[in-house]
Protein backbone atom coordinates (compact mmCIF):
# COMPACT_ATOMS: atom_id res chain seq x y z
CA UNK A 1 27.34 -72.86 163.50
CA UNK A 2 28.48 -75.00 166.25
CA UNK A 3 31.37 -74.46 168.52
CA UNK A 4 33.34 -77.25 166.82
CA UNK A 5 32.80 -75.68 163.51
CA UNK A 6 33.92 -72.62 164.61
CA UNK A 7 36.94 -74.28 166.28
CA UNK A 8 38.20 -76.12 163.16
CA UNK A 9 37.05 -72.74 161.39
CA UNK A 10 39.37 -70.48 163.94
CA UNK A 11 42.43 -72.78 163.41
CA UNK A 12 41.87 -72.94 159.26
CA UNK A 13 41.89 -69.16 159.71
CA UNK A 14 44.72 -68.75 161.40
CA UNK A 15 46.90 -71.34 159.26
CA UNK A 16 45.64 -69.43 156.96
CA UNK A 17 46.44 -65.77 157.56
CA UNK A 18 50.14 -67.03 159.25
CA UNK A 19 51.26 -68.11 155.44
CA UNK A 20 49.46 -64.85 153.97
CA UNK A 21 49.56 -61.41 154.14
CA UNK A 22 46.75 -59.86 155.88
CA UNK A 23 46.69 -56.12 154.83
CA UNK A 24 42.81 -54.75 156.29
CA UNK A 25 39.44 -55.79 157.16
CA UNK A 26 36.00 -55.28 155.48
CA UNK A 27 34.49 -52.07 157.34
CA UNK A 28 30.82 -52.95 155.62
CA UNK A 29 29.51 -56.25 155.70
CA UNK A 30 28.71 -57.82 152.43
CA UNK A 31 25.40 -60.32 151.56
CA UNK A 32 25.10 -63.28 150.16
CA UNK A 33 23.62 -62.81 146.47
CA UNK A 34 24.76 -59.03 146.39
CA UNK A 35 25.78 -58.04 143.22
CA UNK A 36 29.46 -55.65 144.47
CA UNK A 37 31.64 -53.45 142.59
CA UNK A 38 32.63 -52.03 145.74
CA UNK A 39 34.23 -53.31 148.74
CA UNK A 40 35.02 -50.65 152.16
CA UNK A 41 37.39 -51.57 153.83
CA UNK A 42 39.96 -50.38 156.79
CA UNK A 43 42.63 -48.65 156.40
CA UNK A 44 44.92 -50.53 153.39
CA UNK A 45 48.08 -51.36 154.60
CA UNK A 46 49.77 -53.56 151.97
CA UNK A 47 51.83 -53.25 148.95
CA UNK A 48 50.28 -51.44 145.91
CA UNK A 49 48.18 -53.71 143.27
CA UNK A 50 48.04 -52.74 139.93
CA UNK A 51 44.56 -52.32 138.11
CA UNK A 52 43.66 -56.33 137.28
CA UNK A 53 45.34 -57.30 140.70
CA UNK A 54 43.96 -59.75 142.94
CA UNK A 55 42.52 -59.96 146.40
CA UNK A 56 41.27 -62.27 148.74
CA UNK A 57 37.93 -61.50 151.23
CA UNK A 58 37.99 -64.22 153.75
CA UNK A 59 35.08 -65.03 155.91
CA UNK A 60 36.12 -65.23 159.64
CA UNK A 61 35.81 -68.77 161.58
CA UNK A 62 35.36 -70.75 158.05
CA UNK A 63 37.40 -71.93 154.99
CA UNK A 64 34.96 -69.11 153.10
CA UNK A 65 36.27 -66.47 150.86
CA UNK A 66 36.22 -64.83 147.60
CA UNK A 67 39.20 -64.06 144.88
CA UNK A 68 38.40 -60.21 143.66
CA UNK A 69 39.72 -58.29 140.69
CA UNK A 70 40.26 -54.96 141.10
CA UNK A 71 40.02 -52.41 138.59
CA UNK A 72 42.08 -49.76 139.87
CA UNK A 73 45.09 -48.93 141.80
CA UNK A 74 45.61 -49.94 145.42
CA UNK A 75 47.41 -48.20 147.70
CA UNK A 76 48.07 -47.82 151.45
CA UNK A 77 45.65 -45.47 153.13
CA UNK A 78 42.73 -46.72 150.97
CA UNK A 79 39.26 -47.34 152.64
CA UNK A 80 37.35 -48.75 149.57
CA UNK A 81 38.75 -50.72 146.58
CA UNK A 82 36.96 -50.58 143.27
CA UNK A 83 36.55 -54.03 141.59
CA UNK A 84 35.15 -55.98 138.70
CA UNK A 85 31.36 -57.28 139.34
CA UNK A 86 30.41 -60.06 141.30
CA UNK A 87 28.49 -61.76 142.98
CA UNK A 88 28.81 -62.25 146.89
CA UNK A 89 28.70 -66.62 147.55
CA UNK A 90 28.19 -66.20 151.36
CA UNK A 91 28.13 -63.38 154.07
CA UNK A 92 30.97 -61.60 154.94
CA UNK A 93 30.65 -59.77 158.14
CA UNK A 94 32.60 -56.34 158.96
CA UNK A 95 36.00 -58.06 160.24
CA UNK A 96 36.18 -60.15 157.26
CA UNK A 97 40.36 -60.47 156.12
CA UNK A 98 41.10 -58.98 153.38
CA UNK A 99 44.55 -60.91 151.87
CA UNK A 100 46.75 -60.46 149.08
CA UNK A 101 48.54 -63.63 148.51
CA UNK A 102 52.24 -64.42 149.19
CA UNK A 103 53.24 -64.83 145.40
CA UNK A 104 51.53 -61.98 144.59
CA UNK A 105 53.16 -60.12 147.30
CA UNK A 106 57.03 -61.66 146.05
CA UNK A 107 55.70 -60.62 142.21
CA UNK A 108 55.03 -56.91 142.63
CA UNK A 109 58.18 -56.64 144.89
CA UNK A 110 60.26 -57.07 141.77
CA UNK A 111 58.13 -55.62 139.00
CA UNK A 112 58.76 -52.37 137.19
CA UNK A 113 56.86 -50.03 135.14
CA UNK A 114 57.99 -47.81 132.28
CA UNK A 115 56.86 -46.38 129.62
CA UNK A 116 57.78 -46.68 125.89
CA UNK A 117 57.58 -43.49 123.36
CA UNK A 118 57.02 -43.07 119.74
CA UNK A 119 56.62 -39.89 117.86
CA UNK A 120 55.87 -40.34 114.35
CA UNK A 121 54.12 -39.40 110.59
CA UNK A 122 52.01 -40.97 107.72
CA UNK A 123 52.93 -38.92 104.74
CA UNK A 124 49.61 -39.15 102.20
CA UNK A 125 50.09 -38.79 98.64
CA UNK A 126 48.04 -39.63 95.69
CA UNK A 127 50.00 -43.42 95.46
CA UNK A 128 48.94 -44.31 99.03
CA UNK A 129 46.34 -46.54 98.67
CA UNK A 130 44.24 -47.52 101.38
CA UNK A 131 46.56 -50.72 103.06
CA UNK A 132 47.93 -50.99 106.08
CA UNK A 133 51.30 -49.18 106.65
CA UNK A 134 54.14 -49.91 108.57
CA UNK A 135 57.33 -48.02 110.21
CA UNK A 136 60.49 -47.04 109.87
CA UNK A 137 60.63 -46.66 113.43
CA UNK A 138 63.98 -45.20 113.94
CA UNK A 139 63.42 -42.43 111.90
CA UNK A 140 59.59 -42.39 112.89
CA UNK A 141 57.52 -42.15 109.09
CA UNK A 142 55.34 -45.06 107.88
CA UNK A 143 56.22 -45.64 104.54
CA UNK A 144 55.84 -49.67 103.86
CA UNK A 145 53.12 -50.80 102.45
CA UNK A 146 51.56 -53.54 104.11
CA UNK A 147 49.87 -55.47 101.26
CA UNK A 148 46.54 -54.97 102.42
CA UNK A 149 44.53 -54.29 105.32
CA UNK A 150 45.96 -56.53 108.42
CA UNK A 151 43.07 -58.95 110.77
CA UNK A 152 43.69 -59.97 113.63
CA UNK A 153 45.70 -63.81 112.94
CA UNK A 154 47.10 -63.08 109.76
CA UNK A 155 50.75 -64.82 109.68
CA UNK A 156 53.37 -62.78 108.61
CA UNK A 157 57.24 -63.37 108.21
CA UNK A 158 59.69 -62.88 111.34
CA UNK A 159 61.36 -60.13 109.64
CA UNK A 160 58.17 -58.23 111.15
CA UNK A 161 59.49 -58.49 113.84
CA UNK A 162 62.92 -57.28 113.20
CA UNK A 163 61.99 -54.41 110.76
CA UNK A 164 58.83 -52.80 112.32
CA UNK A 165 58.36 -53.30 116.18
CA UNK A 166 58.71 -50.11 118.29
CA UNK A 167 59.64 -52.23 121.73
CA UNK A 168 60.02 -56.21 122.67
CA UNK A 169 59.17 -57.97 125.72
CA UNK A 170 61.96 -58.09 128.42
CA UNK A 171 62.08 -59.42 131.78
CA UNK A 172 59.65 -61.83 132.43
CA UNK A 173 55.81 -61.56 133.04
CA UNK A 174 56.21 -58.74 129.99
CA UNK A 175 52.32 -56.75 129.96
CA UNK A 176 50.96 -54.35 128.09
CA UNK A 177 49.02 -51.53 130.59
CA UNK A 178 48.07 -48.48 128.49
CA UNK A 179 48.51 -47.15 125.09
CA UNK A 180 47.73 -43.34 124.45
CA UNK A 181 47.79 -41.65 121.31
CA UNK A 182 47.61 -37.79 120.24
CA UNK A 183 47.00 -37.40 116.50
CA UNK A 184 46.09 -34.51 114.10
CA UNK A 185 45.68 -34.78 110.25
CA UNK A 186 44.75 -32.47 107.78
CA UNK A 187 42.47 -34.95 105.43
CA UNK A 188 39.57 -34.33 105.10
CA UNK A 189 35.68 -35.42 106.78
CA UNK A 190 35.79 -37.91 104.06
CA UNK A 191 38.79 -39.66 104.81
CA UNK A 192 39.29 -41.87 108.08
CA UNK A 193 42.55 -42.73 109.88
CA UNK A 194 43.15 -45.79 111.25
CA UNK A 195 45.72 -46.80 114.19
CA UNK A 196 46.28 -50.27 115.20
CA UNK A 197 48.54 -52.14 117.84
CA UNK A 198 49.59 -55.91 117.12
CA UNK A 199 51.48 -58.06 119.19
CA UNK A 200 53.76 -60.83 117.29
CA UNK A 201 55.98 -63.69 117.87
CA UNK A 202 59.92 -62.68 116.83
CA UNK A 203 61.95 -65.98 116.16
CA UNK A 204 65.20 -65.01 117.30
CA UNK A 205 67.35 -67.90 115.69
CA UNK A 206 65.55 -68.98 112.96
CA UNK A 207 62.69 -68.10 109.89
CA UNK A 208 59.42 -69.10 111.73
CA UNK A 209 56.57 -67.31 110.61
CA UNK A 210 53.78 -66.10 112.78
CA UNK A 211 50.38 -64.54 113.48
CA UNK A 212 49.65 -60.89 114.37
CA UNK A 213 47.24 -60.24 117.41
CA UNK A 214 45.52 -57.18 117.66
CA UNK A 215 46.28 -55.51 120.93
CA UNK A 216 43.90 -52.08 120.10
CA UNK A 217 42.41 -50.05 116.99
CA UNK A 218 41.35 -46.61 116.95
CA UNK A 219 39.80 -44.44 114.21
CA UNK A 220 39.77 -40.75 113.96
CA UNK A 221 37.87 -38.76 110.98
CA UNK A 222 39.92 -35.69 109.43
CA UNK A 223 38.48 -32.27 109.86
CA UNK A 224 40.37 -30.32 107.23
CA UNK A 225 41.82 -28.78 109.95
CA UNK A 226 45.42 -29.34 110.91
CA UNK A 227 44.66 -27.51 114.82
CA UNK A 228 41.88 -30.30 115.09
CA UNK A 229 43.09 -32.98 118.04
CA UNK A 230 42.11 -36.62 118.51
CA UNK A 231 43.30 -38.69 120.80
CA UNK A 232 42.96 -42.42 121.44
CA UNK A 233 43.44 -44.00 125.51
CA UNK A 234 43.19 -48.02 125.78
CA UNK A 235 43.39 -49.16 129.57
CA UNK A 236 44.13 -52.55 131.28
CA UNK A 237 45.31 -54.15 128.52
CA UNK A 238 47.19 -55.94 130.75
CA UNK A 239 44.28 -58.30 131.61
CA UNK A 240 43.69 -59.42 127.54
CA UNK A 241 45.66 -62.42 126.12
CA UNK A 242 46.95 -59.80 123.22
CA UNK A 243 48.07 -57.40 126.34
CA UNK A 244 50.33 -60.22 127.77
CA UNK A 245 53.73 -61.12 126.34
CA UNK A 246 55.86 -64.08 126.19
CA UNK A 247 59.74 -63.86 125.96
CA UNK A 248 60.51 -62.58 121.94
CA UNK A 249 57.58 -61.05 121.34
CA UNK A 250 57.46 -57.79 119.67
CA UNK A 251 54.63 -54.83 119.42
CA UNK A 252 53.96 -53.46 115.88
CA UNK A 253 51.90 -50.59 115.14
CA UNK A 254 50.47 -50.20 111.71
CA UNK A 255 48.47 -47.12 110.39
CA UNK A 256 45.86 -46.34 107.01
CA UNK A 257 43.98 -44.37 105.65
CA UNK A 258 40.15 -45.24 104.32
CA UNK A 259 40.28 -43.77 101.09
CA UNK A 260 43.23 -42.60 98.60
CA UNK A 261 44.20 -38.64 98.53
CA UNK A 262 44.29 -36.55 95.23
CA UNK A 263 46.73 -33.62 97.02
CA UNK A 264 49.62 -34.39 99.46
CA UNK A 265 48.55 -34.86 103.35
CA UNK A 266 50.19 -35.91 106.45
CA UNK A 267 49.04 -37.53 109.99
CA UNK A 268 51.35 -36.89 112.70
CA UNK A 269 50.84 -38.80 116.11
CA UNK A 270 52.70 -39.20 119.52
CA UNK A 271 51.84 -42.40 121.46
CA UNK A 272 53.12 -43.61 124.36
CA UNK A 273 53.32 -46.80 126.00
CA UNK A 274 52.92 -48.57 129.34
CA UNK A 275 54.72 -51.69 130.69
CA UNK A 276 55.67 -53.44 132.96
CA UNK A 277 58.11 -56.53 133.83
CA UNK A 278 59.23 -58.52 136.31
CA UNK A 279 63.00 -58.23 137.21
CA UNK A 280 65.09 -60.64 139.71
């Protein structure tokens, strides 16, 4: 590299990092071609980034760097950040920047997290059939039959949205993070239980119908056993389409069973949600 390159190179970088936020430096160099799930770095110093977050590695004296994903929580004090697989498209020295952009920065400041609960029951009789069910969610028991067994893009009527959602998007920038379920049964091995999240459009002044997206499904197979746990976790959901919600959307959980009972039986399951929004 000549000394004019790395003149034009040191002023890009510093036009650069003076309308950024330059938070650490790599602490291992990185080679072209590598294949990296790992980055160590200096000390973190920045805001925290959520799991699915972005980062920026840029390569000192050039217009070089890389956008990285990360896929876990990063917070000050860190000294290596976990991300999604890639490939390296130059080297990246020790001293490399490590940036987290200004909108991202402006973003976090004013999003929130929280967490959504629903404790509920499937009562199984010998007139269940094998459909999907859905809620009556204030009083927590899934009694309506669903017509059949729901796919992801089926359309269904807005009062879906009205009658059976257990939370709706507020704020903007509305996502989906984590959905985790405890569930015991007492059907049988024979019989499996079915638990699916669906995100759908709620037309809040008029009749518009719309699809269902399928945000996660989990099954469980009964024991016999009442004592017997099972429990369902489904992670960065925030980086799927289904995970991310638009303004009136609502999230609908539907449960069945895979074949019909011939003595009474009950699912009971606790599942809890989080989200996150922004708020200005």
């Amino acid at each position: 590299m000549s000394l004019a390159d790395k003149y034009v190179g040191l002023m890009s970088r510093i036009q650069f990092e003076r309308y950024q936020n330059v938070y650490g430096a790599l602490s291992t160099a990185i080679t072209s071609g590598a294949s990296v799930s790992r980055v160590f770095i200096t000390a973190y110093t920045g805001v925290t980034i959520p799991k699915g977050g972005k980062i920026v590695v840029a390569k000192p004296y050039t217009n070089t760097s890389m956008v990285l994903t990360t896929t876990e929580e990063v917070t000050t004090t860190q000294t290596s950040i976990t991300v999604e697989s890639f490939t390296a498209n130059a080297d990246y020295p020790i001293g490399s920047s490590l940036v987290v952009d200004n909108t991202v920065i402006v973003k976090e400041k004013y999003r929130r997290y929280f967490t959504v609960h629903l404790n509920a029951n499937f009562a199984l009789n010998t007139g269940t059939t094998t459909n999907d069910y859905l809620g009556t969610l204030s009083q927590g028991t899934f009694t309506s039959n669903g017509g059949g067994i729901f796919s992801d893009g089926n359309n269904k009527g807005n009062n879906f949205g009205g009658r059976y959602g257990m939370l709706n998007a507020v704020g903007s920038d509305f996502k989906i993070h984590t959905i985790k379920t405890n569930l015991i049964t007492n059907v049988a091995n024979s019989t499996e239980i079915t638990l699916s999240f669906w995100k759908k459009a709620f037309d809040p002044t008029g009749t518009s119908n719309s699809t269902i997206n399928l945000i996660c499904q989990n099954s469980a197979t009964g024991t016999g056993n009442f004592n017997q746990g099972h429990q369902f976790l489904d992670e960065r959901l925030e980086i799927t389409n289904n995970g991310q919600f638009t303004a009136n959307d609502v999230l609908i959980p539907t449960i069945r069973q895979s074949k019909t009972q011939s003595a009474a039986k009950q699912v009971y399951f606790d599942v809890q949600v989080v989200c996150s929004a922004l708020f200005n």
